[in-house]
N, C-alpha and C. Protein backbone atom coordinates (compact mmCIF):
# COMPACT_ATOMS: atom_id res chain seq x y z
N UNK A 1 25.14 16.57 11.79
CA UNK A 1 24.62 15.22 11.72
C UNK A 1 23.49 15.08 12.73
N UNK A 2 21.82 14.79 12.36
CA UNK A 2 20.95 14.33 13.20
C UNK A 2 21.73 13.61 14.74
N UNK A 3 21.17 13.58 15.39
CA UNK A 3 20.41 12.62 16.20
C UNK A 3 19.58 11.48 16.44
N UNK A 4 20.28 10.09 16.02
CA UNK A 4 18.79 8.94 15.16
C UNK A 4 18.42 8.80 16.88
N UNK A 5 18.94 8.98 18.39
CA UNK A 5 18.04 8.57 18.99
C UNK A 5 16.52 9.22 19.77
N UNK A 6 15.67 8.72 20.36
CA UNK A 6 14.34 9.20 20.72
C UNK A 6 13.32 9.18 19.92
N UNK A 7 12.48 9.96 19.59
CA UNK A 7 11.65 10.46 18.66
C UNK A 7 12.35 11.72 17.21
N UNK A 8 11.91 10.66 16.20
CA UNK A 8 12.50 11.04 15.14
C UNK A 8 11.34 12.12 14.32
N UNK A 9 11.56 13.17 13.60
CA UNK A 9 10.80 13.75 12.85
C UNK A 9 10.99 13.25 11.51
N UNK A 10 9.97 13.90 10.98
CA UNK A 10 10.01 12.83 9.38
C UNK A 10 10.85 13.10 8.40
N UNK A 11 11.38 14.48 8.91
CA UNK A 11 12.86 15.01 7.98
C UNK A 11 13.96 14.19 8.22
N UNK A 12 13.83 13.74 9.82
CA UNK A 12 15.43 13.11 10.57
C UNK A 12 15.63 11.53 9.55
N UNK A 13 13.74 11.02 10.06
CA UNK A 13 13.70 9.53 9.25
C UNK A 13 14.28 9.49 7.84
N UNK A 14 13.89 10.46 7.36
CA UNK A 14 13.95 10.22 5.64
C UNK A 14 15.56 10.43 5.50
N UNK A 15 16.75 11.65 6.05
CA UNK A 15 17.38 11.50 6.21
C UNK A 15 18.02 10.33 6.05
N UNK A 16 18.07 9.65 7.81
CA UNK A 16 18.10 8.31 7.96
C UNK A 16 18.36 7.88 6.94
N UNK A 17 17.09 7.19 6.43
CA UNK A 17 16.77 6.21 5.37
C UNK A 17 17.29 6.64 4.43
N UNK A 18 18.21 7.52 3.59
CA UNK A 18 18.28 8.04 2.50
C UNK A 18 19.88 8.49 2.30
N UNK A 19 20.67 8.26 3.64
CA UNK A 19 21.76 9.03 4.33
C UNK A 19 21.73 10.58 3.17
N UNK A 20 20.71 11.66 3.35
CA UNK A 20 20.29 12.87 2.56
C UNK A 20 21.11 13.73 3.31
N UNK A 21 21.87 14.73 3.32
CA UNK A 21 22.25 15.43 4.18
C UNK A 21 21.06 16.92 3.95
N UNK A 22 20.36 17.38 4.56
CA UNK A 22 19.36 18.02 4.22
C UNK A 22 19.29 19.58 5.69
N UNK A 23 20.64 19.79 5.79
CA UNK A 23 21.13 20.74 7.04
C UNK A 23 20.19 21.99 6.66
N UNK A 24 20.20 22.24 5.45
CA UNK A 24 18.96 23.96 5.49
C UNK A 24 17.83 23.63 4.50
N UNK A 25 17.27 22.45 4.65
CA UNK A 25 15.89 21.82 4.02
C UNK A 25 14.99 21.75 4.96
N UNK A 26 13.80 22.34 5.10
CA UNK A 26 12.92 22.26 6.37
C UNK A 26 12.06 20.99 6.09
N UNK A 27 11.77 20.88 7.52
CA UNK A 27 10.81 19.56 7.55
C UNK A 27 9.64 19.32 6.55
N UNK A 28 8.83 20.30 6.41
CA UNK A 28 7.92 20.69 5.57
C UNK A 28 8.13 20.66 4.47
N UNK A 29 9.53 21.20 3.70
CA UNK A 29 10.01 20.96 2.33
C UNK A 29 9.84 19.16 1.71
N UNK A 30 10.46 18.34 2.77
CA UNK A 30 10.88 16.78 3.04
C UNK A 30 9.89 16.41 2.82
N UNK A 31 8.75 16.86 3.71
CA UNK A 31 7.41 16.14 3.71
C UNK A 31 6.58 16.44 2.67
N UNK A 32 6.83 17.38 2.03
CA UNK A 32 5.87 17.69 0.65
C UNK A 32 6.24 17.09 -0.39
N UNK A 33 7.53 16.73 -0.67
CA UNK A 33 8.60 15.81 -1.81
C UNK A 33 8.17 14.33 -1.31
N UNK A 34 7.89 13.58 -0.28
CA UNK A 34 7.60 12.71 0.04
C UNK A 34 5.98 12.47 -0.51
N UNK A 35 5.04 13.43 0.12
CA UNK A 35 3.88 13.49 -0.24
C UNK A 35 3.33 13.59 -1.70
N UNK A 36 4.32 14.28 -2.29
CA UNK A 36 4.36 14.29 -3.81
C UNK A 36 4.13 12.79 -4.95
N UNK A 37 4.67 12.19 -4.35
CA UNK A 37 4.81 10.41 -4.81
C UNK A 37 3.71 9.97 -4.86
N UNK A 38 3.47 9.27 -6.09
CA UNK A 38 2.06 8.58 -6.12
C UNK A 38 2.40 7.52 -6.66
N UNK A 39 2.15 6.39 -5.88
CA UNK A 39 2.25 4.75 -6.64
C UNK A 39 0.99 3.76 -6.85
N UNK A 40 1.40 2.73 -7.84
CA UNK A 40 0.63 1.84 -8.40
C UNK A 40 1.07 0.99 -9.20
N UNK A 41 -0.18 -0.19 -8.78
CA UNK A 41 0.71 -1.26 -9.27
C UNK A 41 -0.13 -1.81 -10.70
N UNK A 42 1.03 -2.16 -11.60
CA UNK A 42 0.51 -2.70 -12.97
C UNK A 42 0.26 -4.03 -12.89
N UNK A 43 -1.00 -4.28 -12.92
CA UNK A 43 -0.87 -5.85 -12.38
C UNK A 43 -1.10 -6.77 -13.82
N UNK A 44 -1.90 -6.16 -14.91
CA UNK A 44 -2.19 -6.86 -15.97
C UNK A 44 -1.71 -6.31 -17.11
N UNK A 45 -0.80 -7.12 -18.47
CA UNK A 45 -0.84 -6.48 -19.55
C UNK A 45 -1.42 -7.17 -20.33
N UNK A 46 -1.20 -6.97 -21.41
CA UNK A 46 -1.54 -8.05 -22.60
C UNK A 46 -0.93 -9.48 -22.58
N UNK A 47 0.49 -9.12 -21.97
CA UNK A 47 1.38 -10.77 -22.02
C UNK A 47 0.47 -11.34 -20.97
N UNK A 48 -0.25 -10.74 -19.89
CA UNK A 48 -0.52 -11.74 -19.03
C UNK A 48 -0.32 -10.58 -16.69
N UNK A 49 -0.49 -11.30 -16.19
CA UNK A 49 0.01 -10.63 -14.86
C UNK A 49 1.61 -9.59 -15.07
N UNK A 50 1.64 -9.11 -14.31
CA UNK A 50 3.14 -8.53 -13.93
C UNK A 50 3.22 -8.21 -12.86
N UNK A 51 4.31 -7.98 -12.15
CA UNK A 51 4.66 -7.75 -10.62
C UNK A 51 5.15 -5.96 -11.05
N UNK A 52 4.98 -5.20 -12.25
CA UNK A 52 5.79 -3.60 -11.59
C UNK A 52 4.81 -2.88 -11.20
N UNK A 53 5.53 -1.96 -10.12
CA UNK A 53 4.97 -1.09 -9.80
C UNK A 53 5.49 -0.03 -10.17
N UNK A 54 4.69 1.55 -10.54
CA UNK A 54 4.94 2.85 -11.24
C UNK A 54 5.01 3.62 -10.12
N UNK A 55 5.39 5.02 -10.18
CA UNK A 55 5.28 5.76 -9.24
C UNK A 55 4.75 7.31 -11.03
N UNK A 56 4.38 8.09 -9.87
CA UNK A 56 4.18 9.44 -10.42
C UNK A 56 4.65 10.50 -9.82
N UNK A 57 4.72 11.76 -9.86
CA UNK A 57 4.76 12.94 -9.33
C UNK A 57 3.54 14.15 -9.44
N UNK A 58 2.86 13.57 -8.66
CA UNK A 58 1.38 14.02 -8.29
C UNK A 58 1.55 15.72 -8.05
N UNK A 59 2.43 16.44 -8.18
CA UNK A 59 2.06 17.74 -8.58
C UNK A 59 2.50 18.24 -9.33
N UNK A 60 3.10 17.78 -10.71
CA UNK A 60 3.38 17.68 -12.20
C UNK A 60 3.29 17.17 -12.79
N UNK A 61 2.91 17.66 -14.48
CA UNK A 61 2.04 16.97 -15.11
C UNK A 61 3.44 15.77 -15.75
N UNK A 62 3.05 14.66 -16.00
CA UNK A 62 4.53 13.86 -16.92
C UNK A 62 3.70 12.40 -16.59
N UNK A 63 4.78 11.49 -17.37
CA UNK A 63 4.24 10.20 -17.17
C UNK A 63 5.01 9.52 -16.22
N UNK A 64 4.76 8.39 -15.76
CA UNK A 64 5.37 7.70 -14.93
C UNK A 64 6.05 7.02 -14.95
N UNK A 65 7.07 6.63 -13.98
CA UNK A 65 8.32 5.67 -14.23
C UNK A 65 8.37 4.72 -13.40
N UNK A 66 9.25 3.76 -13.64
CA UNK A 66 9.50 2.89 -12.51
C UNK A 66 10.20 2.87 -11.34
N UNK A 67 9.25 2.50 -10.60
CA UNK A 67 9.42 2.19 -8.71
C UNK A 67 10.44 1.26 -8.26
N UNK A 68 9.87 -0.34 -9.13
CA UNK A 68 10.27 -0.92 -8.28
C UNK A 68 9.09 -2.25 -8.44
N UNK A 69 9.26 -3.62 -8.38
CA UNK A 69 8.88 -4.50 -8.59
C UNK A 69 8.00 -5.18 -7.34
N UNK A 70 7.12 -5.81 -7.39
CA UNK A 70 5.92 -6.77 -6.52
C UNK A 70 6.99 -8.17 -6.29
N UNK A 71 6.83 -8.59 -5.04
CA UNK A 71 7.26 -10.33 -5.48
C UNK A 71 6.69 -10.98 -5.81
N UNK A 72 4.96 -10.98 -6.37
CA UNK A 72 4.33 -11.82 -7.08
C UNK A 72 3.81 -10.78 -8.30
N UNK A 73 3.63 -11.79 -9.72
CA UNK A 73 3.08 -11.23 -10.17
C UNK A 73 1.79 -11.33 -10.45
N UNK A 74 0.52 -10.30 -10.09
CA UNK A 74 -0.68 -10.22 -9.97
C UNK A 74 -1.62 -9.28 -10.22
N UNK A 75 -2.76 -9.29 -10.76
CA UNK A 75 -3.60 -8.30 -11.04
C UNK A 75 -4.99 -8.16 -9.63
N UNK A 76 -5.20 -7.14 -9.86
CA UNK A 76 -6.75 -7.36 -8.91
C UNK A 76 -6.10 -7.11 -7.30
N UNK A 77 -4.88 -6.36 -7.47
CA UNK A 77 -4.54 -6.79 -5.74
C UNK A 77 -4.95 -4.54 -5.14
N UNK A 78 -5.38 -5.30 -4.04
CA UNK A 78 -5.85 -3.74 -3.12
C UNK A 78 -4.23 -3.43 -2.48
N UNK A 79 -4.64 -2.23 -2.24
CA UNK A 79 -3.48 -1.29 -2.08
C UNK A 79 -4.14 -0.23 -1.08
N UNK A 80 -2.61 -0.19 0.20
CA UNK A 80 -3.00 1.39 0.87
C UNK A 80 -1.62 1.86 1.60
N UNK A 81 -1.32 2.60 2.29
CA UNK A 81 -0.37 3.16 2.36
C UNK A 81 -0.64 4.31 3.48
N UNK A 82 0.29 4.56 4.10
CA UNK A 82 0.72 5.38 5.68
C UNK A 82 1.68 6.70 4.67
N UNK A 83 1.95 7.57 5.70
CA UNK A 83 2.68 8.38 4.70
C UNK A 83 4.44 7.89 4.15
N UNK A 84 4.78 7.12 4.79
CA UNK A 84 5.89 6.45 4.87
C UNK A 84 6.01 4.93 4.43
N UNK A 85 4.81 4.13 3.84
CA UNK A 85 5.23 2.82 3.67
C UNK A 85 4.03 2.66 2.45
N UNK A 86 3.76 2.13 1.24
CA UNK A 86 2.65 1.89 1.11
C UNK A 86 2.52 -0.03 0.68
N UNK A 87 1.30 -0.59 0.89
CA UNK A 87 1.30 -2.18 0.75
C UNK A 87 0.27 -2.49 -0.25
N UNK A 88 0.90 -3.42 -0.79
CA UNK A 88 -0.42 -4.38 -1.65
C UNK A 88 -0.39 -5.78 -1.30
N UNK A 89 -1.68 -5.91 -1.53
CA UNK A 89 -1.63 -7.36 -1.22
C UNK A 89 -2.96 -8.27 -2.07
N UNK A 90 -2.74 -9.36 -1.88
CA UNK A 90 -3.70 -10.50 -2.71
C UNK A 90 -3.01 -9.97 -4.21
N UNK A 91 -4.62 -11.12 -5.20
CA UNK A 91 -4.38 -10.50 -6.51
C UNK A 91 -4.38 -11.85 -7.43
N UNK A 92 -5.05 -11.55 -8.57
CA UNK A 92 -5.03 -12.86 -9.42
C UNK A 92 -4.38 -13.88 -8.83
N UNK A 93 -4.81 -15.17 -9.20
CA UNK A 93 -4.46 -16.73 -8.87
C UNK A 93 -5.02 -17.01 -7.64
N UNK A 94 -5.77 -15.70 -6.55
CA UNK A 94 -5.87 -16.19 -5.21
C UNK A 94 -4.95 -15.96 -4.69
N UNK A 95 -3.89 -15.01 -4.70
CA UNK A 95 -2.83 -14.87 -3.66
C UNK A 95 -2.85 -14.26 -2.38
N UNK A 96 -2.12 -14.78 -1.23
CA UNK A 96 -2.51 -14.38 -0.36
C UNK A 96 -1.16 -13.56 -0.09
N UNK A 97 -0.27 -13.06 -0.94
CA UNK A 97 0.61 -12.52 0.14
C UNK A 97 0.80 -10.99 -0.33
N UNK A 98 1.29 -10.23 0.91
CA UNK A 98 1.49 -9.32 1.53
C UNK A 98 2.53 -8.43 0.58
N UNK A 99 2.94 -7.28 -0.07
CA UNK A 99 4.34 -7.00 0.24
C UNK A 99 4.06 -5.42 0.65
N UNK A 100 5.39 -4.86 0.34
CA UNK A 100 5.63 -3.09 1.26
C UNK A 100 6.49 -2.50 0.27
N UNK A 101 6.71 -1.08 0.44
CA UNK A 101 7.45 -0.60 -0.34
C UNK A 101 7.85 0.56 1.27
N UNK A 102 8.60 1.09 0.47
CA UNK A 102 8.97 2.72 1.51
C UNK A 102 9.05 3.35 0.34
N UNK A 103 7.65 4.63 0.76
CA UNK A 103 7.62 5.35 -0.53
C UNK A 103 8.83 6.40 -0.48
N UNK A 104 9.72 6.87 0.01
CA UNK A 104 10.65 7.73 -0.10
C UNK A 104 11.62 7.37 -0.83
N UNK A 105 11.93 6.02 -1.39
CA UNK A 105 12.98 5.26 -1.62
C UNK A 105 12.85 4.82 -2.59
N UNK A 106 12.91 4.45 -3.62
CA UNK A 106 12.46 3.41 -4.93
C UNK A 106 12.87 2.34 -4.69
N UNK A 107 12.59 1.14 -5.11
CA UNK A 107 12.92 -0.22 -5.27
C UNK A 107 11.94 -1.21 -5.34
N UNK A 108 12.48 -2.26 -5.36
CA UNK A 108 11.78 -3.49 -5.29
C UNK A 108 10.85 -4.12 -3.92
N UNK A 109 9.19 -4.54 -3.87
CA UNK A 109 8.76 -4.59 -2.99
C UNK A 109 9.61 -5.68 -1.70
N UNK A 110 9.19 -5.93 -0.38
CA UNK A 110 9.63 -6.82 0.39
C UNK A 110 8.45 -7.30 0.64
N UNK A 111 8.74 -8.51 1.04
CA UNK A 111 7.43 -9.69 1.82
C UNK A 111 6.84 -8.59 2.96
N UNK A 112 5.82 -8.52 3.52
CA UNK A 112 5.10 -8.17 4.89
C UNK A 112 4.34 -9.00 5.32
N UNK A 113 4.18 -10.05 4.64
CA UNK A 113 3.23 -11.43 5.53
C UNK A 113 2.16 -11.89 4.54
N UNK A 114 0.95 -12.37 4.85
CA UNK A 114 -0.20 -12.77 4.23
C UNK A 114 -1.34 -12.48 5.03
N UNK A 115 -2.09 -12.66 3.83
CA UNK A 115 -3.92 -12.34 4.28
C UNK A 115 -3.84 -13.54 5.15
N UNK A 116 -4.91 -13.43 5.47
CA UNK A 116 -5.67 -14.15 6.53
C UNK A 116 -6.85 -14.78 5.47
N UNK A 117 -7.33 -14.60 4.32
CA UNK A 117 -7.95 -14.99 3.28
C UNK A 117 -7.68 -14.40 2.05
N UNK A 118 -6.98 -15.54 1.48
CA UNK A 118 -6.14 -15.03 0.21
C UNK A 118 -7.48 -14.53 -0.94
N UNK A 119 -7.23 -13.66 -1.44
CA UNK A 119 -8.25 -13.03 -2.74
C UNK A 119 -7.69 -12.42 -3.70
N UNK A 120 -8.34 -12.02 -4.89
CA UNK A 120 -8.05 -11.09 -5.66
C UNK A 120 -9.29 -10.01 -5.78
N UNK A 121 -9.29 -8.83 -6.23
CA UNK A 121 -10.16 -7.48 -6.21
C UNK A 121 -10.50 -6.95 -4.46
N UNK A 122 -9.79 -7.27 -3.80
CA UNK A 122 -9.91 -6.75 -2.38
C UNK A 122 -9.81 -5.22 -2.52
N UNK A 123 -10.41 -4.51 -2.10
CA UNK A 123 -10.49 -2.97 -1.83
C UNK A 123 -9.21 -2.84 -0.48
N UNK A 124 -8.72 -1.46 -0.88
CA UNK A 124 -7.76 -1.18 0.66
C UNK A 124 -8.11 0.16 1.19
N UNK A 125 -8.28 0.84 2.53
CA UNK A 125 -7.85 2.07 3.19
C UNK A 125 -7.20 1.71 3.92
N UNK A 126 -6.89 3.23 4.97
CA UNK A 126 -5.74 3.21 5.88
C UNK A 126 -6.26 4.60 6.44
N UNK A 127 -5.38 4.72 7.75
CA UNK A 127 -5.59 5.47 8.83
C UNK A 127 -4.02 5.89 8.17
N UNK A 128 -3.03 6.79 9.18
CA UNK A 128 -2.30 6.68 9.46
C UNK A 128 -1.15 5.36 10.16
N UNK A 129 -2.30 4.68 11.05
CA UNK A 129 -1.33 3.67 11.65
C UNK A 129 -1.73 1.81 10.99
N UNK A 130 -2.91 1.91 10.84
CA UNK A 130 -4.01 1.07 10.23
C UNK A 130 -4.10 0.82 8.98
N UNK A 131 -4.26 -0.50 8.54
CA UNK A 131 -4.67 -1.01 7.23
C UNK A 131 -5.72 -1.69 7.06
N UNK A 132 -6.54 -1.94 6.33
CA UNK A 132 -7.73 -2.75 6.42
C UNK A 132 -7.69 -2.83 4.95
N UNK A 133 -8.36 -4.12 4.60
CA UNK A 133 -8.70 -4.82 2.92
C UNK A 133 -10.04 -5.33 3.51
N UNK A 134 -10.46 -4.85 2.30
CA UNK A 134 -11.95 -5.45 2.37
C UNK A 134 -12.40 -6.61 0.85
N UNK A 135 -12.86 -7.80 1.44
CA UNK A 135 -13.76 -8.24 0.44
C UNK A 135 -12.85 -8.61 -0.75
N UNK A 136 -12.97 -9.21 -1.71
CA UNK A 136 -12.41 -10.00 -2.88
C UNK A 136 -13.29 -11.11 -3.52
N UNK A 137 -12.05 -12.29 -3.80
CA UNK A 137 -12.69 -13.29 -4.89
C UNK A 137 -11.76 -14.24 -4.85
N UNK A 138 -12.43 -15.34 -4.30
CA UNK A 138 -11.97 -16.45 -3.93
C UNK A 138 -11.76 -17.55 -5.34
N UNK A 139 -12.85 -18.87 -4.91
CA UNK A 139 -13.83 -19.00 -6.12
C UNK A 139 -15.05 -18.90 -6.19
N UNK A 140 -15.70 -17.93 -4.93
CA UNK A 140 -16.69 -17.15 -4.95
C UNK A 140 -16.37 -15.58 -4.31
N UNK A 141 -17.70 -14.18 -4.00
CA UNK A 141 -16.90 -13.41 -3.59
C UNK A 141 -17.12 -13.78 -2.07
N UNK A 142 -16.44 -12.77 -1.77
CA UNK A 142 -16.09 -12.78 -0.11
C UNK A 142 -16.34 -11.91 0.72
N UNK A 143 -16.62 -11.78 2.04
CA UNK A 143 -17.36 -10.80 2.94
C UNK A 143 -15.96 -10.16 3.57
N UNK A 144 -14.65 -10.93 4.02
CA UNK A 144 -13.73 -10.62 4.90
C UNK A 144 -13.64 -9.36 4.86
N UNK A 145 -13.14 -8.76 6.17
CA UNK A 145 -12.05 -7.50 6.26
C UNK A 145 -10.95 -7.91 7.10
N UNK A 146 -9.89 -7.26 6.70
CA UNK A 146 -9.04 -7.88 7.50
C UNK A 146 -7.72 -6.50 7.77
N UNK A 147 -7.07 -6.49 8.73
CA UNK A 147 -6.29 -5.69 8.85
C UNK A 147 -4.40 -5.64 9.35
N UNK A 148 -3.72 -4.55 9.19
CA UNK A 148 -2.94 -4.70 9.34
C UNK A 148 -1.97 -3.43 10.25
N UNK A 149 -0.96 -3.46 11.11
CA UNK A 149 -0.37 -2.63 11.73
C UNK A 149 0.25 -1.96 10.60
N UNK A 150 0.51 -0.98 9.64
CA UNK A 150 1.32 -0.72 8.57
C UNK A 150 2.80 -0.90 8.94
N UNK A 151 2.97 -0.04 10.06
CA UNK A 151 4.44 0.29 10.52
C UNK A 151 5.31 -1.27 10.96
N UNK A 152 4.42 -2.43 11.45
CA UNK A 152 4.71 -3.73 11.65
C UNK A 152 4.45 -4.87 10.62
N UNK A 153 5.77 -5.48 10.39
CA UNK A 153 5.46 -6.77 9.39
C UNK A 153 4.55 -7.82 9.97
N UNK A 154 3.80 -8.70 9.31
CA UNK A 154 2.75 -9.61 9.70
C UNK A 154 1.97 -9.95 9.08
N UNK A 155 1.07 -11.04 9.45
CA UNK A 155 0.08 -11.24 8.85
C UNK A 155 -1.10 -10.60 9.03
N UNK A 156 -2.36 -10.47 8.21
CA UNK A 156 -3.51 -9.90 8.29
C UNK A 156 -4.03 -10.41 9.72
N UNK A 157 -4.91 -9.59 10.42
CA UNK A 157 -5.59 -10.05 11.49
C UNK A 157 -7.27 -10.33 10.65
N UNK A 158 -8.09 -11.11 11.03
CA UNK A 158 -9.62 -10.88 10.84
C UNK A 158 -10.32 -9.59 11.85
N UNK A 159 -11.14 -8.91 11.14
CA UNK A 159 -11.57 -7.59 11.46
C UNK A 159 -13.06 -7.40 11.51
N UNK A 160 -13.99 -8.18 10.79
CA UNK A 160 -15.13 -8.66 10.81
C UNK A 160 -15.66 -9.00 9.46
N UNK A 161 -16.98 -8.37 9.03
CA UNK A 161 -17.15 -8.33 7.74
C UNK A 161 -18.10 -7.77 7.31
N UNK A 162 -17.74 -7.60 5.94
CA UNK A 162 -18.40 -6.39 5.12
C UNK A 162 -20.66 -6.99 5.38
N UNK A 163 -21.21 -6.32 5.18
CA UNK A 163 -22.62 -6.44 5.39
C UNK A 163 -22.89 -7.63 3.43
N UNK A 164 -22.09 -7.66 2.42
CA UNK A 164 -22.20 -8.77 1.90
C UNK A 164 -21.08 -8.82 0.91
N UNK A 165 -21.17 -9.97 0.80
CA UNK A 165 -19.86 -10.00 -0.34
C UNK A 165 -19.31 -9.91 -1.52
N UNK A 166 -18.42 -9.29 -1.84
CA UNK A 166 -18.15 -8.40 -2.87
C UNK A 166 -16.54 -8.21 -2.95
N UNK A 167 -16.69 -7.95 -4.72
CA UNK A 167 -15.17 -7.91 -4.71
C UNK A 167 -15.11 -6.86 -5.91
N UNK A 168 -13.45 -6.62 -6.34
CA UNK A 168 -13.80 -5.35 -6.94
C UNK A 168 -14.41 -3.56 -6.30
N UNK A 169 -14.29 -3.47 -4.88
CA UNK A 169 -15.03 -2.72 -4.80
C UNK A 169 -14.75 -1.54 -4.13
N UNK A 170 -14.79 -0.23 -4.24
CA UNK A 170 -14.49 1.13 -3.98
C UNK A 170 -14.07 1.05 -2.24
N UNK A 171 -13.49 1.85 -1.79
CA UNK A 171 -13.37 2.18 -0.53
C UNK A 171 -12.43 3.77 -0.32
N UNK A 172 -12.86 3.98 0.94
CA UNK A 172 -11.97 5.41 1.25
C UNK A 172 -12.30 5.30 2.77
N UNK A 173 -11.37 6.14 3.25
CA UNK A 173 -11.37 6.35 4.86
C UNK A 173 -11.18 7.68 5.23
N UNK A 174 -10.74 7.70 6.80
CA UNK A 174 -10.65 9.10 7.44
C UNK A 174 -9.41 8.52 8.63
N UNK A 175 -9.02 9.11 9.48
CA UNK A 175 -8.18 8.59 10.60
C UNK A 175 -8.95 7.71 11.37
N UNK A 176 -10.50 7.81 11.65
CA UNK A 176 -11.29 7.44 12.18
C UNK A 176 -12.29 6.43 11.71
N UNK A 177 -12.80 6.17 10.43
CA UNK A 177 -13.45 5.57 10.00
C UNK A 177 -13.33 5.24 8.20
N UNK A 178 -13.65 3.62 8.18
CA UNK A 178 -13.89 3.66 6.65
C UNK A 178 -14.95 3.44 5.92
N UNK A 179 -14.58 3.13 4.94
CA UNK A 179 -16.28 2.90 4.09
C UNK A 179 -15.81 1.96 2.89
N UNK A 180 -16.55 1.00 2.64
CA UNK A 180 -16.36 0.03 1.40
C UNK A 180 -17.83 0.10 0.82
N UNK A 181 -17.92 0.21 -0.59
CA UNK A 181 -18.82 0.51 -1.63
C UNK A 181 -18.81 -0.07 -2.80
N UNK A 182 -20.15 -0.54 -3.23
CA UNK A 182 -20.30 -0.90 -4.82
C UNK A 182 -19.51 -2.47 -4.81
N UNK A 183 -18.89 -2.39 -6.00
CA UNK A 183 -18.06 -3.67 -6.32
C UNK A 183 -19.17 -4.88 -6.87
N UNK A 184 -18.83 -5.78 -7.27
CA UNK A 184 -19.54 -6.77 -7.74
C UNK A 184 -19.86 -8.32 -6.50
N UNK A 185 -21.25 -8.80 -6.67
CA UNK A 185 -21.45 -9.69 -6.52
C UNK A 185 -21.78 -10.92 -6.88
């Protein structure tokens, strides 16, 4: 049986979280099955919005199944994710709120707070520890960025803003830096 106290490795956490008994599974095995997971959220069908979210298995080919549900249902909402948690937030109607998943786990999302300027088409990256949304659609678009601790529930902080406003629009990062691109004005 682990050790849950001190500093946990990401085999011990998932463990943890999973009560897995995983005694001759190496850390590296854990972390590649974790890393494997690819999610997203269905925000629009034909009936109208929906709150599910899909997951995949990003190093085989198949279709996808269900994760696990949004507490709102919405289209247009940005998305990013730590290796251990991933979030969406905003999204059709102007919503401003927050939720989380733990990608190791399936289920239904939880609250994590609200924007700081509710939108829909907000772009998302992430660092490891860091979240940032950029930009959306109010009832005009919008310049905001705004960010978030991943590992901590809360609301968005203000972060500054994009050089103009735009929604809909590309982004990617590094541990160190991001970039928001294109999108509509």
């Amino acid at each position: 049986m682990p050790n849950y106290q001190g500093v946990w490795s990401l085999s011990t956490q998932y463990q943890y979280n999973t009560d897995w008994q995983a005694d001759n599974v190496s850390p590296a095995r854990v972390a590649a099955t974790i890393a494997a997971r690819g999610l997203f959220h269905l925000g629009e069908t034909a009936n109208g919005n929906v709150n599910i979210i899909e997951q995949l298995n990003t190093v085989s080919a198949g279709n996808s199944t269900d994760f696990g549900d949004r507490t709102v249902a919405a289209t247009a909402a940005g998305a990013l994710a730590s290796a251990t948690r991933g979030v969406f937030a905003g999204g059709a109607s102007n919503t401003n709120v927050v939720d989380f998943v733990t990608i190791a786990s399936a289920g239904n999302a939880i609250d994590f707070g609200n924007l700081a300027a509710a939108a829909q088409g907000t772009s998302g990256l992430s660092s490891a520890t860091r979240g940032v949304f950029g930009g959306g659609y109010t009832n005009d678009e919008i310049n905001t960025i705004q960010y978030i601790t991943i590992a901590n529930t809360g609301n968005t902080t203000d972060f500054g803003d994009l050089t103009q406003a735009r929604y809909i629009l590309s982004s990617c990062g590094s541990p160190t830096r991001g970039i928001f691109s294109g999108g509509l004005a």
